[in-house]
PDB file of N, CA and C in Angstrom:
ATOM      1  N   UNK A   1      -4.156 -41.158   4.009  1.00  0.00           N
ATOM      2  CA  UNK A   1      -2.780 -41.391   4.325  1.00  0.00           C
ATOM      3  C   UNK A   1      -1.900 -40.233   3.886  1.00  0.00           C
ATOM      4  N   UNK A   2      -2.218 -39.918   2.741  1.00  0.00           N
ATOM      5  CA  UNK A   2      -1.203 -39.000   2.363  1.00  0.00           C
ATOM      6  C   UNK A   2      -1.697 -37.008   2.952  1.00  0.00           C
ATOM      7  N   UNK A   3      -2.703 -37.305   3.467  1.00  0.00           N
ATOM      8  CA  UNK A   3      -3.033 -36.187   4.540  1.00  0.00           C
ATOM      9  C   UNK A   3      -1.988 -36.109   5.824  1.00  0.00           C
ATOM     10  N   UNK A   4      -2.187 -37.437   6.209  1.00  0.00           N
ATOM     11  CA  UNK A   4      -1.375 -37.429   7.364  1.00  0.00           C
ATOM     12  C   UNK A   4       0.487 -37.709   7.178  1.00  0.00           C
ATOM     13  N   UNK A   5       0.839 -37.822   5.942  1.00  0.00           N
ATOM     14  CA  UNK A   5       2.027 -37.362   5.623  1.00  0.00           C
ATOM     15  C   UNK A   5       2.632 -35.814   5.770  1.00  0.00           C
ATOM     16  N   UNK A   6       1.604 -35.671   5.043  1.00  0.00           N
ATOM     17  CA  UNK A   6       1.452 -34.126   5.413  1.00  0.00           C
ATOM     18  C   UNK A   6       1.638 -32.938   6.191  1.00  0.00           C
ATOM     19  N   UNK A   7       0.652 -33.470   7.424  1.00  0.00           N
ATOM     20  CA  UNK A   7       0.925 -32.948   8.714  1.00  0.00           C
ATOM     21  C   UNK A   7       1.911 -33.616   9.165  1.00  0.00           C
ATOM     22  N   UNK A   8       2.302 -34.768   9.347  1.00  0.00           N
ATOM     23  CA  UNK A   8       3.385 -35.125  10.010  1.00  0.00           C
ATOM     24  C   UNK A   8       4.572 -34.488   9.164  1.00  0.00           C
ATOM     25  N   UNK A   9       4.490 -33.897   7.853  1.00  0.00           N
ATOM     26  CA  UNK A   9       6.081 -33.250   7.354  1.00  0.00           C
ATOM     27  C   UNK A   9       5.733 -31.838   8.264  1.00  0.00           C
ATOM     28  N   UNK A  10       4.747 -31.438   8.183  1.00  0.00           N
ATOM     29  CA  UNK A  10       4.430 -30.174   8.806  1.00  0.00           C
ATOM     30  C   UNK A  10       5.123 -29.647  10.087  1.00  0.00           C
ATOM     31  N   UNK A  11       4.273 -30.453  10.884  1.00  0.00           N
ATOM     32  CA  UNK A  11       4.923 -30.858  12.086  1.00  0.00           C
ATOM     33  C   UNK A  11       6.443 -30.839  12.425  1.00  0.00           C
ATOM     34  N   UNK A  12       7.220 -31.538  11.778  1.00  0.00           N
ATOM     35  CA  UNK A  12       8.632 -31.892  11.325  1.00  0.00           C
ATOM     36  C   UNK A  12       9.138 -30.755  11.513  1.00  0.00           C
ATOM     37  N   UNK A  13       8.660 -30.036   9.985  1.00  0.00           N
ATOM     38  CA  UNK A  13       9.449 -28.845   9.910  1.00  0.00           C
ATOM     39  C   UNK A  13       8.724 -27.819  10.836  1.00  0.00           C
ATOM     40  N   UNK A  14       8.325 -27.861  11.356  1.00  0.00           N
ATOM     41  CA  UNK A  14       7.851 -26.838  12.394  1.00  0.00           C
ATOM     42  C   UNK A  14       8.554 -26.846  13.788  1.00  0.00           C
ATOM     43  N   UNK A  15       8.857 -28.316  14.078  1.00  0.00           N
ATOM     44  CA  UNK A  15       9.946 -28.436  15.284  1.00  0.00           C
ATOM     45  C   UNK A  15      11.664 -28.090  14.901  1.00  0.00           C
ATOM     46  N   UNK A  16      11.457 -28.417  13.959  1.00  0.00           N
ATOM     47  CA  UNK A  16      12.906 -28.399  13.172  1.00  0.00           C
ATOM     48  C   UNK A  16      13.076 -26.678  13.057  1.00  0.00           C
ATOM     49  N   UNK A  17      12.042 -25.550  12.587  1.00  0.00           N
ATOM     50  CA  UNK A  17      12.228 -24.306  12.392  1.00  0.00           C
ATOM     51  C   UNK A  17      12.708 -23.707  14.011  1.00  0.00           C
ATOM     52  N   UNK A  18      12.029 -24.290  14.738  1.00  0.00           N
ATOM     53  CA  UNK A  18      11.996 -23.966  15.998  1.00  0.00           C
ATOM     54  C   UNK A  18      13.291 -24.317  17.086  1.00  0.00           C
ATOM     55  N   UNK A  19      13.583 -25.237  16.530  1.00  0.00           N
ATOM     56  CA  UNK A  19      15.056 -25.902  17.291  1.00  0.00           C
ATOM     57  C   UNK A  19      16.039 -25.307  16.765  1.00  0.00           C
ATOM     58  N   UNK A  20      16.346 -24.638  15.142  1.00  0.00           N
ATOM     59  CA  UNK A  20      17.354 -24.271  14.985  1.00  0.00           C
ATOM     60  C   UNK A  20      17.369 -22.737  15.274  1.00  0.00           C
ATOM     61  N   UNK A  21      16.009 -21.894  15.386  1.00  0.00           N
ATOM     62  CA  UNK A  21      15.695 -20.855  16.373  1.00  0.00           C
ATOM     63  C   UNK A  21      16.448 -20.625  17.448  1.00  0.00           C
ATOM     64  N   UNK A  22      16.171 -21.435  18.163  1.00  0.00           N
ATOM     65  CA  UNK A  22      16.853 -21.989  19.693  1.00  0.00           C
ATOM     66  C   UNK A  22      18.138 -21.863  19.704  1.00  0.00           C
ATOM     67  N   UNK A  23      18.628 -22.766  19.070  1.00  0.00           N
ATOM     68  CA  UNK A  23      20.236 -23.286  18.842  1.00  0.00           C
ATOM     69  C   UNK A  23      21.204 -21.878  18.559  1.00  0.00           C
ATOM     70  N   UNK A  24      20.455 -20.957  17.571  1.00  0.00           N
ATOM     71  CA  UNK A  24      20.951 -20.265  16.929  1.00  0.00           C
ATOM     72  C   UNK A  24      21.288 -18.841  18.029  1.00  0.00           C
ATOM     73  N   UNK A  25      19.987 -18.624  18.389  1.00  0.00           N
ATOM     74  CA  UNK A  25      20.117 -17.790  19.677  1.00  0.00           C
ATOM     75  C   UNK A  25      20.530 -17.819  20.810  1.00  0.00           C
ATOM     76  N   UNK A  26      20.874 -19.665  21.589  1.00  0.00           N
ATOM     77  CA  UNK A  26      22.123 -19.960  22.385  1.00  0.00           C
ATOM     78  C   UNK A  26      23.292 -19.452  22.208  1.00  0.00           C
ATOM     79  N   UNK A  27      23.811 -19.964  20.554  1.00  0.00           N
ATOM     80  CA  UNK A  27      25.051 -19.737  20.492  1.00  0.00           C
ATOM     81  C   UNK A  27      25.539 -18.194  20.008  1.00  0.00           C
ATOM     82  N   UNK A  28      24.218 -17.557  19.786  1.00  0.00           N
ATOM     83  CA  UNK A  28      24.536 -16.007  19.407  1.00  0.00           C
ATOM     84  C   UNK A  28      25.047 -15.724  21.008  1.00  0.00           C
ATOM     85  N   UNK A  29      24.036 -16.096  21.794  1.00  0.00           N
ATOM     86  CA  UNK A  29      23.968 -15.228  23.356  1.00  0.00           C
ATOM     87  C   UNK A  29      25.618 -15.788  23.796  1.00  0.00           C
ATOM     88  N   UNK A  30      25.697 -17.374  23.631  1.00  0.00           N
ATOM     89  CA  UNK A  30      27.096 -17.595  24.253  1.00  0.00           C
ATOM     90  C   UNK A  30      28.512 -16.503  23.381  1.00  0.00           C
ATOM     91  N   UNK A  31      28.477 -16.923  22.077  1.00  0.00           N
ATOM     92  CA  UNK A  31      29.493 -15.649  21.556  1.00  0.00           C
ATOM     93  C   UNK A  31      29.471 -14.433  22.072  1.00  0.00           C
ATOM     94  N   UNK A  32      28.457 -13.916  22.303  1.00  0.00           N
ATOM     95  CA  UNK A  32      28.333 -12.788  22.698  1.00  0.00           C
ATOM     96  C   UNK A  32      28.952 -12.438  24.184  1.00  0.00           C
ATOM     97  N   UNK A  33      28.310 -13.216  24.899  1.00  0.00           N
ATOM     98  CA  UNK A  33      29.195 -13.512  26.114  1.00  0.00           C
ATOM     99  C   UNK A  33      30.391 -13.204  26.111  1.00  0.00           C
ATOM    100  N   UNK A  34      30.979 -14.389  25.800  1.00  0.00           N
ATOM    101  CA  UNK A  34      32.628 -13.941  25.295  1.00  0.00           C
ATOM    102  C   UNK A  34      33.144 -12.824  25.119  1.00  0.00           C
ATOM    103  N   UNK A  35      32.608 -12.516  24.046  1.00  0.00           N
ATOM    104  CA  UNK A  35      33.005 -11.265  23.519  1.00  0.00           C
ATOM    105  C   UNK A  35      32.851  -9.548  24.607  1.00  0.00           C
ATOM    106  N   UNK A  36      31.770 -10.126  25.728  1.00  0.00           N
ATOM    107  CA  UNK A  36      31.855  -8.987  26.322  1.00  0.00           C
ATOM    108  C   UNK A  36      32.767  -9.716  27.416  1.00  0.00           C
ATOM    109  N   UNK A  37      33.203 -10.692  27.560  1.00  0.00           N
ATOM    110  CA  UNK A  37      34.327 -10.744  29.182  1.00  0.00           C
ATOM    111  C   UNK A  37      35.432 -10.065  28.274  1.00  0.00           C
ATOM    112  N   UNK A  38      36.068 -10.467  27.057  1.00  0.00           N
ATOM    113  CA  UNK A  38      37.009  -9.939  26.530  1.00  0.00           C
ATOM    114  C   UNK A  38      36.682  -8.634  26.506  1.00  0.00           C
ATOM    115  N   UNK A  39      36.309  -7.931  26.402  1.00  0.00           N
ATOM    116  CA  UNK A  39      35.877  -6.771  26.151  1.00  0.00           C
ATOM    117  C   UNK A  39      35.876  -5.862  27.691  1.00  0.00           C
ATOM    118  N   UNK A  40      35.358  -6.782  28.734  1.00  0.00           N
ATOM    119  CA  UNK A  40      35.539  -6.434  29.624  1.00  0.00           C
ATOM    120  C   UNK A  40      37.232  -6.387  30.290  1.00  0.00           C
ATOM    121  N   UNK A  41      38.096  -7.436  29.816  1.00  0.00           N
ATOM    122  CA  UNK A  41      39.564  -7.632  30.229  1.00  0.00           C
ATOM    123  C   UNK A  41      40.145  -6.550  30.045  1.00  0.00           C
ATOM    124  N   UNK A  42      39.819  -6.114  28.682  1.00  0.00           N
ATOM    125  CA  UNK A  42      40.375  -4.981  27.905  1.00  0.00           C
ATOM    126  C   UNK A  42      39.715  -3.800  28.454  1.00  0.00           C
ATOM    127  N   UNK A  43      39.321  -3.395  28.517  1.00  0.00           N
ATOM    128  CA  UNK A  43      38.606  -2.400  29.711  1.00  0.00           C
ATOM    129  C   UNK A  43      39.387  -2.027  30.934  1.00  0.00           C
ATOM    130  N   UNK A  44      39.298  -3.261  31.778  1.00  0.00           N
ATOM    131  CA  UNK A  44      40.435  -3.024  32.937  1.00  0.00           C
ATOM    132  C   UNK A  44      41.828  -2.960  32.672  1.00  0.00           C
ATOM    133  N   UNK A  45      42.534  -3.821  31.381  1.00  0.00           N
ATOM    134  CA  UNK A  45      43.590  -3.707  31.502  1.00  0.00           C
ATOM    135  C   UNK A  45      44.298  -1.986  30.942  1.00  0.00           C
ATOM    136  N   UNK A  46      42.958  -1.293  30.066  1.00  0.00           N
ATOM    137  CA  UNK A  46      43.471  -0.151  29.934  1.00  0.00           C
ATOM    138  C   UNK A  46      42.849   0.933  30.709  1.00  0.00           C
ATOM    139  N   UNK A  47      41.963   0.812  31.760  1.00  0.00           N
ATOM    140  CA  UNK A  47      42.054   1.226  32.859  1.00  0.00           C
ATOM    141  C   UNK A  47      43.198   1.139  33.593  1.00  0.00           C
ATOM    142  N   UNK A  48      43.699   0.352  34.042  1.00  0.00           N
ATOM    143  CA  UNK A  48      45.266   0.544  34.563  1.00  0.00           C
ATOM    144  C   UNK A  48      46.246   1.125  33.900  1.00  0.00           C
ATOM    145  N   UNK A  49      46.289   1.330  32.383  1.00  0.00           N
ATOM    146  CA  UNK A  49      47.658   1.479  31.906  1.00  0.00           C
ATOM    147  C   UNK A  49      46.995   2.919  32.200  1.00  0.00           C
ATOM    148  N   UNK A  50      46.071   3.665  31.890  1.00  0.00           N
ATOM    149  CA  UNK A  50      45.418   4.761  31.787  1.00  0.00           C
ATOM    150  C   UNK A  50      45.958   5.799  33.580  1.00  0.00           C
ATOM    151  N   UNK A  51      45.304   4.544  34.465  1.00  0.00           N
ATOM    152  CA  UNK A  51      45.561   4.940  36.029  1.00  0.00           C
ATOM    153  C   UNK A  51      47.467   5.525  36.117  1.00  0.00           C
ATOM    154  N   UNK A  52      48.069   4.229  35.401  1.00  0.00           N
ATOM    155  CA  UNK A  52      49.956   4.499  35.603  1.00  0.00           C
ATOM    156  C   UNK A  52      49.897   5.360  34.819  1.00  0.00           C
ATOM    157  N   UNK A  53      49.682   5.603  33.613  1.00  0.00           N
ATOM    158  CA  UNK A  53      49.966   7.428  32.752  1.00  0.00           C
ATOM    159  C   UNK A  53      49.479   8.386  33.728  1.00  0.00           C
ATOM    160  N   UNK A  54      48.785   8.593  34.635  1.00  0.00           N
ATOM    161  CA  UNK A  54      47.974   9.539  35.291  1.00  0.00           C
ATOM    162  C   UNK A  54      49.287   9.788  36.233  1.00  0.00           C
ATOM    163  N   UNK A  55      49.688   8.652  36.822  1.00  0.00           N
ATOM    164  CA  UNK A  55      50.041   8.684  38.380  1.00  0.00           C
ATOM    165  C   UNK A  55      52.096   9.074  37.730  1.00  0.00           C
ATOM    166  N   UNK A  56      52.160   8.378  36.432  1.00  0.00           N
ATOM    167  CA  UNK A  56      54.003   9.500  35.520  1.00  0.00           C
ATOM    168  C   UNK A  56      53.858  10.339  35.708  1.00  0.00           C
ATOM    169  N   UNK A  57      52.201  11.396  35.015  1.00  0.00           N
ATOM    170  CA  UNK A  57      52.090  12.433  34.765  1.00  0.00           C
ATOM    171  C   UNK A  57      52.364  13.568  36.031  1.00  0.00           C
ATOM    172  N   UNK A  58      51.543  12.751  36.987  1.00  0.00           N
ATOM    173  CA  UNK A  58      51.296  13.600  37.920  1.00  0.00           C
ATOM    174  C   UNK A  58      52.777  14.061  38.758  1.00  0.00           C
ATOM    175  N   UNK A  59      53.534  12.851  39.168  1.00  0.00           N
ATOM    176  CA  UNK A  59      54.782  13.152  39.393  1.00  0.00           C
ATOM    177  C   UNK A  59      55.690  13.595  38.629  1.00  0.00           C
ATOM    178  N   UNK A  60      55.898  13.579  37.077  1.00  0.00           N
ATOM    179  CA  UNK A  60      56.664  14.767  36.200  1.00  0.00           C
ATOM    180  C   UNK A  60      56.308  16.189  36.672  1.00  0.00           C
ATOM    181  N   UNK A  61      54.961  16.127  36.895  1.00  0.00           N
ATOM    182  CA  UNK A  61      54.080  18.002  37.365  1.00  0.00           C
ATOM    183  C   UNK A  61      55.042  18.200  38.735  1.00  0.00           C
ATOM    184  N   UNK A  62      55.115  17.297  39.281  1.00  0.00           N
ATOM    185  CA  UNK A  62      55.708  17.497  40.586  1.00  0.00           C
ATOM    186  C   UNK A  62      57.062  18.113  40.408  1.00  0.00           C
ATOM    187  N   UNK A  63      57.581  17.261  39.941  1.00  0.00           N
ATOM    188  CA  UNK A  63      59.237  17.572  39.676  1.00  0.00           C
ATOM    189  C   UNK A  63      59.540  19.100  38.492  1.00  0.00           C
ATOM    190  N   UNK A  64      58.304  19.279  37.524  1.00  0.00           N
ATOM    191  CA  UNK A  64      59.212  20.382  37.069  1.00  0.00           C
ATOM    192  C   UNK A  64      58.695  21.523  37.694  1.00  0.00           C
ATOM    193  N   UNK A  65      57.680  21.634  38.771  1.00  0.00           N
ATOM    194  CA  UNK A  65      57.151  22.046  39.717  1.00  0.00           C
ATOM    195  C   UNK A  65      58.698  22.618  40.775  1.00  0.00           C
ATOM    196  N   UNK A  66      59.543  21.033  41.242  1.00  0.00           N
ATOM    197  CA  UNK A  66      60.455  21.491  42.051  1.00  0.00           C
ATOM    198  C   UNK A  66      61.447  22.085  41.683  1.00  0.00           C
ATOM    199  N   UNK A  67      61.651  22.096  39.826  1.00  0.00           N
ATOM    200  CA  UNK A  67      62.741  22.292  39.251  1.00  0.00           C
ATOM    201  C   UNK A  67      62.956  23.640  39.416  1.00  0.00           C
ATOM    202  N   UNK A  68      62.141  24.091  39.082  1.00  0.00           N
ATOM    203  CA  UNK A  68      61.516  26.098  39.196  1.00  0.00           C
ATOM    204  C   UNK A  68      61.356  26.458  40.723  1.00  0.00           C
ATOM    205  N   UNK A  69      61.875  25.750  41.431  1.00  0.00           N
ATOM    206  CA  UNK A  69      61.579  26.533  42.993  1.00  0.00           C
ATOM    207  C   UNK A  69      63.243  26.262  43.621  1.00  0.00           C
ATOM    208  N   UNK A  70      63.228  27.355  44.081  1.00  0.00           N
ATOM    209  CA  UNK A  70      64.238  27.897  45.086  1.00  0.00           C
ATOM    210  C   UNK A  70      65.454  26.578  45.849  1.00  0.00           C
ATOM    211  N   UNK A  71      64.389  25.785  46.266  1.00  0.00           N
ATOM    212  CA  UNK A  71      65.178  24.693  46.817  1.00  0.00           C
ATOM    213  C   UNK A  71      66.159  24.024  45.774  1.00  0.00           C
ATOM    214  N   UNK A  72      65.141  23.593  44.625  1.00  0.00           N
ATOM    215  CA  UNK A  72      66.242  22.999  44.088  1.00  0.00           C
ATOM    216  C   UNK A  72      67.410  23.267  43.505  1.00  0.00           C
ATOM    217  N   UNK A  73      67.226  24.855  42.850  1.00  0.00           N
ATOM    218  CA  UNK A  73      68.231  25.486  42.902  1.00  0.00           C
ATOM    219  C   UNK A  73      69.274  25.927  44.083  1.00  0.00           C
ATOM    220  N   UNK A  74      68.986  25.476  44.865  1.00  0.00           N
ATOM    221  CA  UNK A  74      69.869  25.689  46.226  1.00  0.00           C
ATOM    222  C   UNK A  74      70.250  23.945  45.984  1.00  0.00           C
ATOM    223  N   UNK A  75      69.555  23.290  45.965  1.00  0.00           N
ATOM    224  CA  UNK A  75      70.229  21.736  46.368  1.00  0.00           C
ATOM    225  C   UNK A  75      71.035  21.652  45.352  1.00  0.00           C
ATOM    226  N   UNK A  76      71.144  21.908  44.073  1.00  0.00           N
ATOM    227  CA  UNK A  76      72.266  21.900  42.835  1.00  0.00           C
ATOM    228  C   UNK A  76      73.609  22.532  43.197  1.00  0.00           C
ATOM    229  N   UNK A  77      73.472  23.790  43.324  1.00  0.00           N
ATOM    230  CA  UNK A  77      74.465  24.463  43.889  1.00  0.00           C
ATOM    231  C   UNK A  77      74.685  23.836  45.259  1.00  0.00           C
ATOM    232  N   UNK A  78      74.770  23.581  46.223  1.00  0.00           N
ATOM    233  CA  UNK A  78      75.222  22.902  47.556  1.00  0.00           C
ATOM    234  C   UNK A  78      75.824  21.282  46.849  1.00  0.00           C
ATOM    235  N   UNK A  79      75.196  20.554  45.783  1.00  0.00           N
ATOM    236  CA  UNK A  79      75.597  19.466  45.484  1.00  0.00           C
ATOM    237  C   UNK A  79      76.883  19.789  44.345  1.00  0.00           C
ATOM    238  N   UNK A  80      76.210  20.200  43.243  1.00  0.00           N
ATOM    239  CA  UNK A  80      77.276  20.176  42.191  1.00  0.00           C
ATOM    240  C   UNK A  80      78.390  21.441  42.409  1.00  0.00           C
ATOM    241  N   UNK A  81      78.488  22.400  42.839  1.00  0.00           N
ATOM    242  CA  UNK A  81      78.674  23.154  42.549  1.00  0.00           C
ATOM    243  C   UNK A  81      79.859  23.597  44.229  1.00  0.00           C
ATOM    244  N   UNK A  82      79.295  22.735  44.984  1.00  0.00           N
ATOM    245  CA  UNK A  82      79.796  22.824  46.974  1.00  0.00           C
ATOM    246  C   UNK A  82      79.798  24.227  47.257  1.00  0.00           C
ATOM    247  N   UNK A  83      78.540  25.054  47.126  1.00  0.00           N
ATOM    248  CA  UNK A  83      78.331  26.353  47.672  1.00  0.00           C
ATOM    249  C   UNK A  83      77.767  26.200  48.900  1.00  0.00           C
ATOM    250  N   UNK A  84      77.991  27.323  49.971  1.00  0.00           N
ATOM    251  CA  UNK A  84      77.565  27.368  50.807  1.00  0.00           C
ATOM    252  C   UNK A  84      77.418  28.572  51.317  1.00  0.00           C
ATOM    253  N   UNK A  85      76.109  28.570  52.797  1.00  0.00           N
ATOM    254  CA  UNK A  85      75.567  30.517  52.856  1.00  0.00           C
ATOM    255  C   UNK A  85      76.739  30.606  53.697  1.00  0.00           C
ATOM    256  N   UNK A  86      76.971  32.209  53.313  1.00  0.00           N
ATOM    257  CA  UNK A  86      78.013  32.689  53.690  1.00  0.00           C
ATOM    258  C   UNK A  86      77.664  32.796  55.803  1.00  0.00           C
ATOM    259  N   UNK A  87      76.778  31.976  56.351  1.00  0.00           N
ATOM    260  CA  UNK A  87      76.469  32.342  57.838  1.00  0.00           C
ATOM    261  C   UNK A  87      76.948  30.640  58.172  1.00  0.00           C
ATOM    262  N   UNK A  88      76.938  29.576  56.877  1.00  0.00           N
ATOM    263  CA  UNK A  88      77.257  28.403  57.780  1.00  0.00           C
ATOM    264  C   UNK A  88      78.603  28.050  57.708  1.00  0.00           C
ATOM    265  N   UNK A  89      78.782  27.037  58.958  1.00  0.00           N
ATOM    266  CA  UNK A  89      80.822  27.018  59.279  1.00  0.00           C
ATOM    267  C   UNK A  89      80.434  25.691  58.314  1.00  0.00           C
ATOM    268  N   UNK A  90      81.711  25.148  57.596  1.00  0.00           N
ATOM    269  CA  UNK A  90      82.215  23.919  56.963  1.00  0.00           C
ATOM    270  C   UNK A  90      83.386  23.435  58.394  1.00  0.00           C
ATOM    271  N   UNK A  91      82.802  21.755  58.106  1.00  0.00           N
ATOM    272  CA  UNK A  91      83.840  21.067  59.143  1.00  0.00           C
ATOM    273  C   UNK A  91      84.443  19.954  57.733  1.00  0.00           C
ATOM    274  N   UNK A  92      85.622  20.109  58.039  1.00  0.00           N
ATOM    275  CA  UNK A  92      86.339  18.976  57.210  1.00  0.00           C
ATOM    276  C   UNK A  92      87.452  18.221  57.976  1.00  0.00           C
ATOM    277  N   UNK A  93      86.791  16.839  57.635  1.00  0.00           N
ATOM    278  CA  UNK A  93      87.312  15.647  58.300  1.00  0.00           C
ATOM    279  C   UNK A  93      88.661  15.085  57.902  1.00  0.00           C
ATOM    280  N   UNK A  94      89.627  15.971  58.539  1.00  0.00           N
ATOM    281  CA  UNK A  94      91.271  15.983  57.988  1.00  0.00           C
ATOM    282  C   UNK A  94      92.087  14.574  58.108  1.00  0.00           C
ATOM    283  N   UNK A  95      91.202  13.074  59.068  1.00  0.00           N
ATOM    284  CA  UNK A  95      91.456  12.572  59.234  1.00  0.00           C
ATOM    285  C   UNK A  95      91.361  11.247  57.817  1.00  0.00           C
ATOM    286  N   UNK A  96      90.419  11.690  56.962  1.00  0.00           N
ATOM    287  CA  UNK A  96      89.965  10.656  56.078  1.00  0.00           C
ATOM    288  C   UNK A  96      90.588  11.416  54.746  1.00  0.00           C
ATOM    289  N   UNK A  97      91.260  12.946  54.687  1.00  0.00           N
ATOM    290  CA  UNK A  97      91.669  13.235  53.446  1.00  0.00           C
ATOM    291  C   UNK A  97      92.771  12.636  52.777  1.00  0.00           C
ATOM    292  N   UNK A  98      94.100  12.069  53.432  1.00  0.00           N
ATOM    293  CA  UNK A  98      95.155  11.397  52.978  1.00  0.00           C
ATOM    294  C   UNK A  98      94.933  10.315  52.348  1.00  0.00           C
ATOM    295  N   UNK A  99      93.640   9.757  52.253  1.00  0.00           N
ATOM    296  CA  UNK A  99      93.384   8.120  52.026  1.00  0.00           C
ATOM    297  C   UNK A  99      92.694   8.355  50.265  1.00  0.00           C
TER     298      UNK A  99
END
C-alpha cells in the first residue's frame, strides 16, 4: 500500500510539474504577445511622426531654397516695396481711389 502511495504522489507531482510548465509558458507567450502589438503601435505611430518631420523638413529646404532665388526677391519688392520694371505700364483704377 504504501508503495502505491508513492507512485500515486509521484505521478501527482509529475502532472502537477508539467501543468504549471504549460500554464507558465501560455502566459509568458500571451504577455509577450502584447507586448509586441504595443510595441508594434509604437512603431507605426513613430513612423508617422518620423514620415511628418521628413515631409516640414523637406518643404523648409524648399522655401529657403526660394528665399535665395531671384523670384522671391522680385516678389518682395513688387509686394512690399510696389516696384516695378522700368518696361511695364501701371494702370490705376481712378474710379475706386476716392472711396
Amino acid at each position: 500500500m504504501e508503495e502505491k502511495k508513492r507512485s500515486r504522489f509521484k505521478w501527482l507531482l509529475y502532472v502537477t510539474f508539467w501543468v504549471a510548465l504549460v500554464v507558465s509558458f501560455g502566459w509568458l507567450a500571451v504577455a509577450q504577445a502584447s507586448q509586441y502589438g504595443t510595441l508594434q503601435n509604437d512603431l507605426a505611430r513613430i513612423q508617422a511622426e518620423t514620415q511628418r518631420a521628413e515631409d516640414a523638413h523637406e518643404l523648409l529646404q524648399r522655401q529657403i531654397a526660394f528665399i535665395g532665388s531671384d523670384a522671391y526677391i522680385e516678389q518682395q519688392a513688387r509686394e512690399r516695396l510696389g516696384l516695378v520694371k522700368p518696361t511695364e505700364i501701371i494702370f490705376i483704377n481712378i474710379a475706386h481711389q476716392g472711396r
